[in-house]
Protein backbone atom coordinates (compact mmCIF):
# COMPACT_ATOMS: atom_id res chain seq x y z
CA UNK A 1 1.08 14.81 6.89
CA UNK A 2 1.68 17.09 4.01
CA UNK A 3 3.90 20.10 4.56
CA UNK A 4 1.48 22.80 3.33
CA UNK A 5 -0.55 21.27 6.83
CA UNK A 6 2.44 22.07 8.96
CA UNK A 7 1.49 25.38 10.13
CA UNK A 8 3.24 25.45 13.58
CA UNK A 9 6.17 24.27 15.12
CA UNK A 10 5.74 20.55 16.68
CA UNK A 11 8.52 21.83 18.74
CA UNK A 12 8.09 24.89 20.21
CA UNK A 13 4.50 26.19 18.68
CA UNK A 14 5.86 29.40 16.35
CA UNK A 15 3.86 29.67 13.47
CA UNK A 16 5.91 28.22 10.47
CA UNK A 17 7.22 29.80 6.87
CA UNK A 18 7.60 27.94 3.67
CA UNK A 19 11.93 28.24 2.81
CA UNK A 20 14.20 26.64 0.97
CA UNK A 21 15.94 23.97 2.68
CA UNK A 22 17.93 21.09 1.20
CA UNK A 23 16.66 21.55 -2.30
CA UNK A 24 12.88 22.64 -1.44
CA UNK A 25 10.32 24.43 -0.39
CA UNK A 26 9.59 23.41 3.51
CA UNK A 27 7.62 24.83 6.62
CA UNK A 28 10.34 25.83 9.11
CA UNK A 29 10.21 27.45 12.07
CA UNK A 30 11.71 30.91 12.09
CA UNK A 31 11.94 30.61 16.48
CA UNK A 32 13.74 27.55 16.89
CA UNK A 33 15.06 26.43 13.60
CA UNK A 34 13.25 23.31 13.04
CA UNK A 35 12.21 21.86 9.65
CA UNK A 36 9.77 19.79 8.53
CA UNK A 37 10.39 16.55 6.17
CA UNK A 38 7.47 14.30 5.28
CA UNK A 39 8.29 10.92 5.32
CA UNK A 40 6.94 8.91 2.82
CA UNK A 41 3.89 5.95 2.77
CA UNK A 42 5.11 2.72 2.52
CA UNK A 43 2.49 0.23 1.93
CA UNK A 44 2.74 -3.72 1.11
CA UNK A 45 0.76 -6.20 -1.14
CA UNK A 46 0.35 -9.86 -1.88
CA UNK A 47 0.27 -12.13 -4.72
CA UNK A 48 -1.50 -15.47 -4.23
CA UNK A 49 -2.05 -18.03 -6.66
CA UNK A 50 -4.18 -21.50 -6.41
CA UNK A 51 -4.39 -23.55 -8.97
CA UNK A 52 -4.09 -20.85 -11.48
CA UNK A 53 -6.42 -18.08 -9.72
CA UNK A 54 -5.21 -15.13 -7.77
CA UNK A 55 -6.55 -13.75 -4.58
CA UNK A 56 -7.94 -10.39 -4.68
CA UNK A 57 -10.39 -8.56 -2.60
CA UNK A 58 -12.92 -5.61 -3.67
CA UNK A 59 -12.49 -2.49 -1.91
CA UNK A 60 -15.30 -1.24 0.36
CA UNK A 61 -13.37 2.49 0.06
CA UNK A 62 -12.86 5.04 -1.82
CA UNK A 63 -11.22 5.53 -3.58
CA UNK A 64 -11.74 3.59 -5.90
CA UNK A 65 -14.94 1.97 -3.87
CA UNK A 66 -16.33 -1.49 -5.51
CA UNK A 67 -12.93 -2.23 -7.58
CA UNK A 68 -10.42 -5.27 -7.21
CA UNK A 69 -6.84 -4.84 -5.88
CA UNK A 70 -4.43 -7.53 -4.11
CA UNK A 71 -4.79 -7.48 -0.46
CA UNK A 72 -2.30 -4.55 0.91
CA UNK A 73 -2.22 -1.99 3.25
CA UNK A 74 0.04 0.37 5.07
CA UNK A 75 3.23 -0.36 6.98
CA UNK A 76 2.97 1.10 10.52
CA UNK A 77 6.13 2.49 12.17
CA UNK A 78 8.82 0.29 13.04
CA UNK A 79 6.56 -2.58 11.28
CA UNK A 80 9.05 -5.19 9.43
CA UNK A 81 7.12 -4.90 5.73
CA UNK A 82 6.96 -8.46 5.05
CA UNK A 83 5.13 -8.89 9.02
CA UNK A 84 2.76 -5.72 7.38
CA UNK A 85 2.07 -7.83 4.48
CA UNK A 86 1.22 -10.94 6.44
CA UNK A 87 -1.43 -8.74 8.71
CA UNK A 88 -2.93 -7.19 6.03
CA UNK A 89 -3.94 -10.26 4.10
CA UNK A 90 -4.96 -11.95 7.57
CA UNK A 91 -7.44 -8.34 8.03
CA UNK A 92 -8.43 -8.24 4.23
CA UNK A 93 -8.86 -12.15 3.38
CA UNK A 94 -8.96 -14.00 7.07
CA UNK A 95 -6.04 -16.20 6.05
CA UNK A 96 -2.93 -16.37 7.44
CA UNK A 97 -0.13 -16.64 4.85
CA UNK A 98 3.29 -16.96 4.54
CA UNK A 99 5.23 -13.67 3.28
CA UNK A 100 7.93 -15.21 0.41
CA UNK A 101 10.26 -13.36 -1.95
CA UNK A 102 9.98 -9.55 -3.39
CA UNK A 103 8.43 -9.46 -6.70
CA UNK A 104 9.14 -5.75 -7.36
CA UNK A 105 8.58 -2.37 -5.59
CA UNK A 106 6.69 0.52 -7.29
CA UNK A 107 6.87 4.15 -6.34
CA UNK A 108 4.72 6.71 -7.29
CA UNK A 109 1.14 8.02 -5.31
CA UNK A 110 -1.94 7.46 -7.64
CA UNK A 111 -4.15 9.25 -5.15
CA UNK A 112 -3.48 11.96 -2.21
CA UNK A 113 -4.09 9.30 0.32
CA UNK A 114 -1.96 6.78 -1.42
CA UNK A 115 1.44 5.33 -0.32
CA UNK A 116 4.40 6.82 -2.00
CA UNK A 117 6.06 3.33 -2.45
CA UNK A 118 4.35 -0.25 -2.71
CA UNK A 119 6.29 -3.55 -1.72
CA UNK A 120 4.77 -6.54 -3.91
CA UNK A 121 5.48 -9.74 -2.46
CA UNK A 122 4.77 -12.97 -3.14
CA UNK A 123 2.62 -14.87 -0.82
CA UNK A 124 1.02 -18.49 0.10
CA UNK A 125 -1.94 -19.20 2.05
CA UNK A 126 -1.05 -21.78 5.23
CA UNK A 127 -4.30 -21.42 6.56
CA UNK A 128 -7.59 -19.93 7.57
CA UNK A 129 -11.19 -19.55 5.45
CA UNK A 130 -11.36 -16.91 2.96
CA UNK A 131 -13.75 -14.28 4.33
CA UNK A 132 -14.00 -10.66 3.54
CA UNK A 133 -12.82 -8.32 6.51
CA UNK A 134 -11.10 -5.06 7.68
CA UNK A 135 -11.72 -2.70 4.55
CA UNK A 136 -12.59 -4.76 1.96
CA UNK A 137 -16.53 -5.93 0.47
CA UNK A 138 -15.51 -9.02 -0.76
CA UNK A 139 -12.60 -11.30 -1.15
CA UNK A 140 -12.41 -14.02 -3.96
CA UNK A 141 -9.95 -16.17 -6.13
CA UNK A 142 -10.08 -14.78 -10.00
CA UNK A 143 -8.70 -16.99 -13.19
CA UNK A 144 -6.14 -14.90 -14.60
CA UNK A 145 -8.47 -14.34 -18.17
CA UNK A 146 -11.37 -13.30 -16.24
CA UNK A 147 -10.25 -10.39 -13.80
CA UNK A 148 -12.88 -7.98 -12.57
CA UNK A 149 -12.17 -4.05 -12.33
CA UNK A 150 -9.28 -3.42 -11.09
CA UNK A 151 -8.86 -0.41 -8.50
CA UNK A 152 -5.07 0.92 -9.34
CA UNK A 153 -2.98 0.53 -11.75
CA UNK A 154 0.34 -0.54 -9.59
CA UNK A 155 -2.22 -3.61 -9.08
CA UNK A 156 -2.62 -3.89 -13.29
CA UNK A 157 1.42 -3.53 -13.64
CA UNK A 158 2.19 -6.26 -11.01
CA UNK A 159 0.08 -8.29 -12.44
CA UNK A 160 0.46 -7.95 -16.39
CA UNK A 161 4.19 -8.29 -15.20
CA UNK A 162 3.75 -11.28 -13.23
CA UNK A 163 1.44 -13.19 -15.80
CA UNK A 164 4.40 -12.22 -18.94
CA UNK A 165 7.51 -13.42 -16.73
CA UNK A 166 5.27 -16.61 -15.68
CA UNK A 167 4.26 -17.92 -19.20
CA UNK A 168 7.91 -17.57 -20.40
């Protein structure tokens, strides 16, 4: 939730004001003293390889509709990320994987819906038949020279990144 959207008081129901608190502008409620802090998105994705390819899937949102990312989603409350990471590929791609190390963490929201913070790891499929599902059109393995559209560009850093560190 954004705090311009914070009108009232999840406490006690007084209509909020915008003050400074802690460094910024915040609704707070002039009744009871409560202020508002918006937690940030956190959201995971996954880098696969086979035999030179990497796993991506084509968004069936927007934004961004018809465009490539790495599978990745949102981490729920109280969700370990790596477990997030794991259920997202298994809802995007219909394979269960294994979650391996941290290959870097981004911050910065490239849309209003976005996350405020992505957690790349590393993954490797254990099992299952790749089939599009959850939110995405289509799920497929791309060779590294011929990559379709991709949808954001924390997906073209990780892997321009990933692709330089590998071929030194």
């Amino acid at each position: 939730m954004r705090p311009e959207d914070v009108r009232f008081c999840p406490k006690c129901g007084t209509r909020t004001n915008i003050e400074l608190h802690f460094g910024q502008q915040r609704p707070a409620c002039p009744a009871c003293g409560f202020i508002y802090f918006a937690d940030p998105k956190v959201a995971v994705a996954v880098l696969i390889e086979r035999e030179g390819q990497v796993l991506l899937v084509q968004r069936s949102n927007d934004p961004h509709r018809g465009l490539w990312s790495l599978p990745a989603g949102f981490v729920n409350a109280d969700e370990d990320p790596a477990l997030a990471a794991a259920r997202e590929c298994l809802e995007e791609t219909s394979l269960t994987v294994k979650i391996g190390a941290i290959l870097d963490i981004h911050a910065g929201r490239e849309h209003p819906r976005g996350s405020d913070f992505i957690i790349f790891y590393r993954g490797e499929v254990l099992g299952g038949a790749l089939q599009a599902g959850d939110d995405a059109a289509d799920a497929a393995w791309f060779e590294r020279s011929s990559l379709p559209g991709l949808a954001f560009r924390s997906t073209k850093t990780i892997l321009e990144h990933f692709y330089r560190s590998v071929q030194k």
